[in-house]
PDB file of N, CA and C in Angstrom:
ATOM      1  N   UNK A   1     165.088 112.353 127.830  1.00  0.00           N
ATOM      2  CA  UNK A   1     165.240 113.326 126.756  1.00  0.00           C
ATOM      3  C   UNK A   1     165.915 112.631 125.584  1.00  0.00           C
ATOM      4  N   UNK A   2     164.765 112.723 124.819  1.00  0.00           N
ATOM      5  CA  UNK A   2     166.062 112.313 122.827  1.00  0.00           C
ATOM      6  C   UNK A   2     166.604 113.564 122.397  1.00  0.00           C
ATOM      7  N   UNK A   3     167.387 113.097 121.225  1.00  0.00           N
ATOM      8  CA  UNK A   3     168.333 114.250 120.632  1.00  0.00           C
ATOM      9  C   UNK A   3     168.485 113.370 118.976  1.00  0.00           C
ATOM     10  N   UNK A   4     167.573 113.879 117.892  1.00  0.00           N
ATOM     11  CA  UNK A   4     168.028 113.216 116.688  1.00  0.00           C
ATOM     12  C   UNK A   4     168.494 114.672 115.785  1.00  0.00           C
ATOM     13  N   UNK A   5     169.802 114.100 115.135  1.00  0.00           N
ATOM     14  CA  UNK A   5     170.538 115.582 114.573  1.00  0.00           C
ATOM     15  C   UNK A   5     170.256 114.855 112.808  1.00  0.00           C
ATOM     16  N   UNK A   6     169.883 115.546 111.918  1.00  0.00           N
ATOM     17  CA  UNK A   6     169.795 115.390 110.527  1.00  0.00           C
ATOM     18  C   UNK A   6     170.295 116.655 110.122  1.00  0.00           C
ATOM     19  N   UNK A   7     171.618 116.271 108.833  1.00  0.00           N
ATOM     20  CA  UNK A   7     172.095 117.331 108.357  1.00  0.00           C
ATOM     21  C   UNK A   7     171.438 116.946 106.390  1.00  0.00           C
ATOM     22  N   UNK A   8     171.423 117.909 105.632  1.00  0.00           N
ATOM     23  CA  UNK A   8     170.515 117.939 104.333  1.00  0.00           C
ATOM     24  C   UNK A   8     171.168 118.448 103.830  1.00  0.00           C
ATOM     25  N   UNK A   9     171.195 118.123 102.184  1.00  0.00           N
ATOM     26  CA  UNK A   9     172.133 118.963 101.226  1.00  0.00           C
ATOM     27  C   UNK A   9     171.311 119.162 100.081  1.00  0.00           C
ATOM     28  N   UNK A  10     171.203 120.395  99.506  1.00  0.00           N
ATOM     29  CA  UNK A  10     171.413 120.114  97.941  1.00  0.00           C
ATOM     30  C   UNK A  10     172.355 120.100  96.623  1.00  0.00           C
ATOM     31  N   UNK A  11     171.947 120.035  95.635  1.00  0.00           N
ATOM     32  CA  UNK A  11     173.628 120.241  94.669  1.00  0.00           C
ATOM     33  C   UNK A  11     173.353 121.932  94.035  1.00  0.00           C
ATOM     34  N   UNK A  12     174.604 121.911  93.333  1.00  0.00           N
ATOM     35  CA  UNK A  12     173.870 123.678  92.719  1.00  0.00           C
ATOM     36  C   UNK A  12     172.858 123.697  91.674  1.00  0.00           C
ATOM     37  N   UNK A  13     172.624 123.033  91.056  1.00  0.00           N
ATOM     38  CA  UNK A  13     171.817 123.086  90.272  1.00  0.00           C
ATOM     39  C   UNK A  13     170.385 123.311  90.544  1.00  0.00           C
ATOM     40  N   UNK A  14     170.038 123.000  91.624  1.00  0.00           N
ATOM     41  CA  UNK A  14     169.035 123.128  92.445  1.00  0.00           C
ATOM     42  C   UNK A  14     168.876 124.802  93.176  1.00  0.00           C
ATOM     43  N   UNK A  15     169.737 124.881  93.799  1.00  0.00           N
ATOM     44  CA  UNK A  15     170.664 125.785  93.668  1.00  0.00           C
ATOM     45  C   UNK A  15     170.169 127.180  93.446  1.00  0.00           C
ATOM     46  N   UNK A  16     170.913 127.298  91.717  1.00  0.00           N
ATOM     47  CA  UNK A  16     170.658 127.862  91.055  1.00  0.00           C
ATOM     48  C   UNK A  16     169.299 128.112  90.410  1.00  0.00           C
ATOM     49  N   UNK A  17     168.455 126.771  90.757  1.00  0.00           N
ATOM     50  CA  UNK A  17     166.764 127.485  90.630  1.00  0.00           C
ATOM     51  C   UNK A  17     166.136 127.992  91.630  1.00  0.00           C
ATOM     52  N   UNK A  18     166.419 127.712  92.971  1.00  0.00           N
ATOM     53  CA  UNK A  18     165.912 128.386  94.411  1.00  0.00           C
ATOM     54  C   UNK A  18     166.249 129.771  93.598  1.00  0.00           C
ATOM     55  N   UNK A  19     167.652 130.032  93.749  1.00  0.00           N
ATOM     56  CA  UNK A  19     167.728 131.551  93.263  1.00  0.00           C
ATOM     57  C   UNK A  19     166.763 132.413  92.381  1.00  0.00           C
ATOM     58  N   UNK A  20     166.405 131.729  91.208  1.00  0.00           N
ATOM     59  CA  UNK A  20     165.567 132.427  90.541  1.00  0.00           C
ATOM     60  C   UNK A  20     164.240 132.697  91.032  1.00  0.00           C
ATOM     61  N   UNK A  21     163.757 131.505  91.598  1.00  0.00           N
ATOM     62  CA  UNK A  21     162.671 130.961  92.240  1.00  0.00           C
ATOM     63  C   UNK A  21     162.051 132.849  93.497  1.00  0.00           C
ATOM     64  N   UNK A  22     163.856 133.179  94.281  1.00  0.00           N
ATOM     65  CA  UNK A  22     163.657 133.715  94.862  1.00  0.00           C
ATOM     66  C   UNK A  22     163.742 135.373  94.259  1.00  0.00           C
ATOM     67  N   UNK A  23     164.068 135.509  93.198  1.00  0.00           N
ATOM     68  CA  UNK A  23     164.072 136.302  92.527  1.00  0.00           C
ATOM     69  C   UNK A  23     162.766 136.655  92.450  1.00  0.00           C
ATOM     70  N   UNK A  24     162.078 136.093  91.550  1.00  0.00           N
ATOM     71  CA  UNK A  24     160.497 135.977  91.127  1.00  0.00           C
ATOM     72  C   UNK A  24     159.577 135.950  92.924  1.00  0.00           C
ATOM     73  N   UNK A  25     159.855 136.102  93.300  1.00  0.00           N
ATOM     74  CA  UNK A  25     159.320 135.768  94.743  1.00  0.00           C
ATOM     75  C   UNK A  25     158.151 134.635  94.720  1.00  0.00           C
ATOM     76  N   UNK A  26     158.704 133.233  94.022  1.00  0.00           N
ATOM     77  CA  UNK A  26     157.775 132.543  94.209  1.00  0.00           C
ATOM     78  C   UNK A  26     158.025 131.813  95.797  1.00  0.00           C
ATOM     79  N   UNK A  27     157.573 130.706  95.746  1.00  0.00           N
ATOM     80  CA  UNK A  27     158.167 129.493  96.708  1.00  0.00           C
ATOM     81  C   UNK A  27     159.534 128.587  96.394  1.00  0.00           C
ATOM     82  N   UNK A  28     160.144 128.670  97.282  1.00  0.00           N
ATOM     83  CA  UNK A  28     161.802 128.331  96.901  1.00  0.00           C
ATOM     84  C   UNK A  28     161.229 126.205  97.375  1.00  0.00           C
ATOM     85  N   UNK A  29     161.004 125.542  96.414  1.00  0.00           N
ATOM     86  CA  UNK A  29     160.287 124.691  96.499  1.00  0.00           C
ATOM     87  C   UNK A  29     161.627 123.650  97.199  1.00  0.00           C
ATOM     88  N   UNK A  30     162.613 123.668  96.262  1.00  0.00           N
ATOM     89  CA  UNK A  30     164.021 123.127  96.701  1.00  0.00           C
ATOM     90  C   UNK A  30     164.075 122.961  98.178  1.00  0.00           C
ATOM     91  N   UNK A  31     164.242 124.048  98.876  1.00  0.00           N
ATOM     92  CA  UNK A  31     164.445 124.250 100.237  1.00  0.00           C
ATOM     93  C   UNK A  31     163.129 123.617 101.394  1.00  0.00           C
ATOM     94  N   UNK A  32     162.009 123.814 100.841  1.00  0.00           N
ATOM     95  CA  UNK A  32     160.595 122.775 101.173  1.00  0.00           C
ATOM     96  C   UNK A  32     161.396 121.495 101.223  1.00  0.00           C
ATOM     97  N   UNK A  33     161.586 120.820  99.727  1.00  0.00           N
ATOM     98  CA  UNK A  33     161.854 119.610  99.875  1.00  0.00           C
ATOM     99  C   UNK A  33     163.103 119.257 100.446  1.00  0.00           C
ATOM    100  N   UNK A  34     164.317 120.046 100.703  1.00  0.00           N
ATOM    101  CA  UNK A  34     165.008 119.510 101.897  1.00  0.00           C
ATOM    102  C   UNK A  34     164.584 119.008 103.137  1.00  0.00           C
ATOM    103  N   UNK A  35     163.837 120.446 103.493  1.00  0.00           N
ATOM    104  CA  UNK A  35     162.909 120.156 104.755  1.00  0.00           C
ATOM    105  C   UNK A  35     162.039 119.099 104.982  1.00  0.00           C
ATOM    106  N   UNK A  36     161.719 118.624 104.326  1.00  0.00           N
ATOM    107  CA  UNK A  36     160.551 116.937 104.280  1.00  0.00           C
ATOM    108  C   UNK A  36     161.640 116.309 104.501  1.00  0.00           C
ATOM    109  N   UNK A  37     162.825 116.394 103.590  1.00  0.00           N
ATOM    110  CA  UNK A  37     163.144 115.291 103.550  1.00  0.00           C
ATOM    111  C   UNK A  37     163.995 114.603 105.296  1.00  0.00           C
ATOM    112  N   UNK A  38     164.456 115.675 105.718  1.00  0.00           N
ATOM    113  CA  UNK A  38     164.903 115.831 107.131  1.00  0.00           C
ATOM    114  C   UNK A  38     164.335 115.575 108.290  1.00  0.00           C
ATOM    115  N   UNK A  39     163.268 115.824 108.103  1.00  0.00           N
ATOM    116  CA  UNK A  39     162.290 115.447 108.686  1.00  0.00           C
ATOM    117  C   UNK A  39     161.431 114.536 108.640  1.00  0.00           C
ATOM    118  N   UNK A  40     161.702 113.624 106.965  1.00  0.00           N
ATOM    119  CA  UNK A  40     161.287 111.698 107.060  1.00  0.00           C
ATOM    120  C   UNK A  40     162.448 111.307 107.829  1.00  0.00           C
ATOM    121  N   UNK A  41     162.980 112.019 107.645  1.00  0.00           N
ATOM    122  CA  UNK A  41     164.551 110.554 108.214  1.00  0.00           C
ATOM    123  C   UNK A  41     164.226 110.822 109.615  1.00  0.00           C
ATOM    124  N   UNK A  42     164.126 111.488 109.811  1.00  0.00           N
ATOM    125  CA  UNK A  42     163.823 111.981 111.726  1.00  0.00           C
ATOM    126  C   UNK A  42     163.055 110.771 111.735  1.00  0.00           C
ATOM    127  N   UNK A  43     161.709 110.834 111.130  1.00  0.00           N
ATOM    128  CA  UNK A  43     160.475 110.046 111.737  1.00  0.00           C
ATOM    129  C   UNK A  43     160.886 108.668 111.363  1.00  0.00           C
ATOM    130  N   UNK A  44     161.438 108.507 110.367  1.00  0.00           N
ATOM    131  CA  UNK A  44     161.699 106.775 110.138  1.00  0.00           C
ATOM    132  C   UNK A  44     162.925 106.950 111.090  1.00  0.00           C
ATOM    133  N   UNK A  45     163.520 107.180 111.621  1.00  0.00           N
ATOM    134  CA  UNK A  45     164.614 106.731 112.724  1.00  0.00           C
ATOM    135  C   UNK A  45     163.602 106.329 114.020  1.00  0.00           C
ATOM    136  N   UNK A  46     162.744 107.431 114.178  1.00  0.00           N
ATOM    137  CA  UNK A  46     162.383 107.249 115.334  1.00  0.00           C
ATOM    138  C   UNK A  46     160.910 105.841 114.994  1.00  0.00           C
ATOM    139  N   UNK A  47     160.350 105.711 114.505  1.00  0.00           N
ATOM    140  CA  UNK A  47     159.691 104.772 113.941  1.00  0.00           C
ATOM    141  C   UNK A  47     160.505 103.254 113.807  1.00  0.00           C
ATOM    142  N   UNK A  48     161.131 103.187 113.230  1.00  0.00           N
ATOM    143  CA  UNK A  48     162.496 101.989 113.693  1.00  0.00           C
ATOM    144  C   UNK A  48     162.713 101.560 114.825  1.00  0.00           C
ATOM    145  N   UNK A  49     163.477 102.550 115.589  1.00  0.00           N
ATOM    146  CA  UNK A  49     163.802 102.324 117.032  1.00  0.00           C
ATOM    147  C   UNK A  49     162.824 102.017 117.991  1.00  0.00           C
ATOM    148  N   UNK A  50     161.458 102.718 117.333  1.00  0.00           N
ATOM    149  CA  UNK A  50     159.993 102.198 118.250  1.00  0.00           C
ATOM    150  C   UNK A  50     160.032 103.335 119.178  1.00  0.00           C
ATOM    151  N   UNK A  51     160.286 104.076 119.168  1.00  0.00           N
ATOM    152  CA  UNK A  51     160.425 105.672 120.015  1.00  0.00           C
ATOM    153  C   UNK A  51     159.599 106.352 119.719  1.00  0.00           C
ATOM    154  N   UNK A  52     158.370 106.443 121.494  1.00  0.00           N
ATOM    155  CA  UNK A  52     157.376 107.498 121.092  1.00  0.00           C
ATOM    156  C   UNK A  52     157.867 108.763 121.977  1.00  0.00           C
ATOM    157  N   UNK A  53     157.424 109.660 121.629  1.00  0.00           N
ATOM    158  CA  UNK A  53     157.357 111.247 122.309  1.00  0.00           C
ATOM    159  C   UNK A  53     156.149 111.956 123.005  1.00  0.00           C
ATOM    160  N   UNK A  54     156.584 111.857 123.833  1.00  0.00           N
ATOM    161  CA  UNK A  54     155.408 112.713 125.031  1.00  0.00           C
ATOM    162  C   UNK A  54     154.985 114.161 124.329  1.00  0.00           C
ATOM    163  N   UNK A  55     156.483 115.014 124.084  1.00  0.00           N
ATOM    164  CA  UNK A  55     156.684 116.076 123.470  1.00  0.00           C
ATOM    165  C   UNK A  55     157.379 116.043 122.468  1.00  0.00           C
ATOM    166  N   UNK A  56     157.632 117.174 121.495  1.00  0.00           N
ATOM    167  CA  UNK A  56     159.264 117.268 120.913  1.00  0.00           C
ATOM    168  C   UNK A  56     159.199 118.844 119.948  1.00  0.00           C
ATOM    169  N   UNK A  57     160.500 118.951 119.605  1.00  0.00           N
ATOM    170  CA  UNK A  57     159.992 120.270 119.096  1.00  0.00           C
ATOM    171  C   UNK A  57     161.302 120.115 118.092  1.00  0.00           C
ATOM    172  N   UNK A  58     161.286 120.426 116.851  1.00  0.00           N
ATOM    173  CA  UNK A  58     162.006 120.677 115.752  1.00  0.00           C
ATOM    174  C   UNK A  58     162.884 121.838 115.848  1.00  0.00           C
ATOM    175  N   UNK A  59     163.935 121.881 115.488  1.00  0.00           N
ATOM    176  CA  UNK A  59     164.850 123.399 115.169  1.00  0.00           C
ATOM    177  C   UNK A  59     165.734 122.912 113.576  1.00  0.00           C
ATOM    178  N   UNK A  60     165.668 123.806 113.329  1.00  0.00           N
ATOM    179  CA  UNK A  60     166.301 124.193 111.430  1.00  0.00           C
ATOM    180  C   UNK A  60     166.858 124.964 111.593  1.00  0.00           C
ATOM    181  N   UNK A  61     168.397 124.637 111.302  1.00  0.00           N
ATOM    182  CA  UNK A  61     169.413 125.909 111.024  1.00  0.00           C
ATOM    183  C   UNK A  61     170.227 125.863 109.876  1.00  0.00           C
ATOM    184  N   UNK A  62     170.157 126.823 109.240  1.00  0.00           N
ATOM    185  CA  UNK A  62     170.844 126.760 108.091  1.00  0.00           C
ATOM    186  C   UNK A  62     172.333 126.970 108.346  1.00  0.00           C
ATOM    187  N   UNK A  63     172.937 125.982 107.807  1.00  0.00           N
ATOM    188  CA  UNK A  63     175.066 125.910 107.750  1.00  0.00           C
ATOM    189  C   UNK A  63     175.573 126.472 107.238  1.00  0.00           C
ATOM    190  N   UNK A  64     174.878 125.992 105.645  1.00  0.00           N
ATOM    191  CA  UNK A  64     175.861 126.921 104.657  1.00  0.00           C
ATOM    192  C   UNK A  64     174.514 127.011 103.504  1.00  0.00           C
ATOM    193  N   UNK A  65     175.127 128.215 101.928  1.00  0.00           N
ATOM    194  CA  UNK A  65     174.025 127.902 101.607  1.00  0.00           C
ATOM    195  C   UNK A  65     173.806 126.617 100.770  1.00  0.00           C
ATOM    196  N   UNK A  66     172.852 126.215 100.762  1.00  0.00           N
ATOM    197  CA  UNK A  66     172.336 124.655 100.181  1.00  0.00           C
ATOM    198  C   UNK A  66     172.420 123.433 101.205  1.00  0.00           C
ATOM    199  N   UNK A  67     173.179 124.200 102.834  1.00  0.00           N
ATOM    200  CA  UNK A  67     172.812 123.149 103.924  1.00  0.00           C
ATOM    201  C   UNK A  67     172.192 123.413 105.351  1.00  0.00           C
ATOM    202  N   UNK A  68     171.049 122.296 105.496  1.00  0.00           N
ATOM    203  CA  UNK A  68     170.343 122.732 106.678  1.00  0.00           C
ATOM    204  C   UNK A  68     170.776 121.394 107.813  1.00  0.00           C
ATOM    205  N   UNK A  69     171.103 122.119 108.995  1.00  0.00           N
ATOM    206  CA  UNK A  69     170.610 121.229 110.013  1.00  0.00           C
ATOM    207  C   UNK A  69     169.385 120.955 110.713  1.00  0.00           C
ATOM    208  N   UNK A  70     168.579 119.746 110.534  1.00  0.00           N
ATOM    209  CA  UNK A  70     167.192 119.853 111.343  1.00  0.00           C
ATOM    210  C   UNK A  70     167.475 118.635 113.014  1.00  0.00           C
ATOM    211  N   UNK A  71     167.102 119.470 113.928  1.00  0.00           N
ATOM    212  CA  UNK A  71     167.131 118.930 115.192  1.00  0.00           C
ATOM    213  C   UNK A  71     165.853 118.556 115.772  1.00  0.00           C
ATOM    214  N   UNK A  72     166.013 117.523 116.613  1.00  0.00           N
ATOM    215  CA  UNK A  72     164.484 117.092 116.889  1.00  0.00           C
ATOM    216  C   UNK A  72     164.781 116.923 118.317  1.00  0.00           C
ATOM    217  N   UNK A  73     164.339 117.004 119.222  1.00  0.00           N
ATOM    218  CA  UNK A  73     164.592 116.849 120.976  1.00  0.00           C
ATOM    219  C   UNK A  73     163.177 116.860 121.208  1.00  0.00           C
ATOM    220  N   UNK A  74     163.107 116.007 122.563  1.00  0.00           N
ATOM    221  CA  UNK A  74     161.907 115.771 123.232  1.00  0.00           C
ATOM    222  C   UNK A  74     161.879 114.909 124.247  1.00  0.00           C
ATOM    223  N   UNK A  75     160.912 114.810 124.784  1.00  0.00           N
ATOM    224  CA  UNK A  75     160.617 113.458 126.189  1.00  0.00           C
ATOM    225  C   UNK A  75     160.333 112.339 125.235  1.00  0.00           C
ATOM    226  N   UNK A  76     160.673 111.289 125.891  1.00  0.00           N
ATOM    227  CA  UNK A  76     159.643 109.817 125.553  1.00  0.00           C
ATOM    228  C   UNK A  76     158.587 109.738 126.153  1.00  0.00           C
ATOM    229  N   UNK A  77     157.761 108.806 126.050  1.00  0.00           N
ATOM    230  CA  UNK A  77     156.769 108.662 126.981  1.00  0.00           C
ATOM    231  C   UNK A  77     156.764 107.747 127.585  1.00  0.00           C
TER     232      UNK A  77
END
């Protein structure tokens, strides 16, 4: 079993356009691109280390607002 923990931030300014973003009920694009970005570092860690996965399954939890934790667990193969 692996266990890779990635924590993500943004600043307020960013922030402060999700908000509007969510106002307008568009796509809170900010919060997308946290999420990629949490999820390259996952894959280039595991890409580095040479670590393949049989399985794995992602979890996203939000901390605070403007921070997400993304978790990655799974088998090797």
């Amino acid at each position: 079993m692996i266990q890779i923990n990635k924590v993500v931030t943004k600043n307020i300014f960013i922030d402060i356009l999700a908000h509007f973003q969510n106002v307008f009920g568009m796509n809170i694009t900010s919060y997308q691109d946290m999420i990629d970005k949490g999820i390259k570092q996952i894959e280039d860690e595991l890409k580095n280390k040479k670590i393949k996965l049989k399985w794995y399954r992602y979890e996203i939890t939000q901390l605070t607002n403007g921070a997400m934790a993304i978790m990655l667990y799974g088998d090797r193969k």
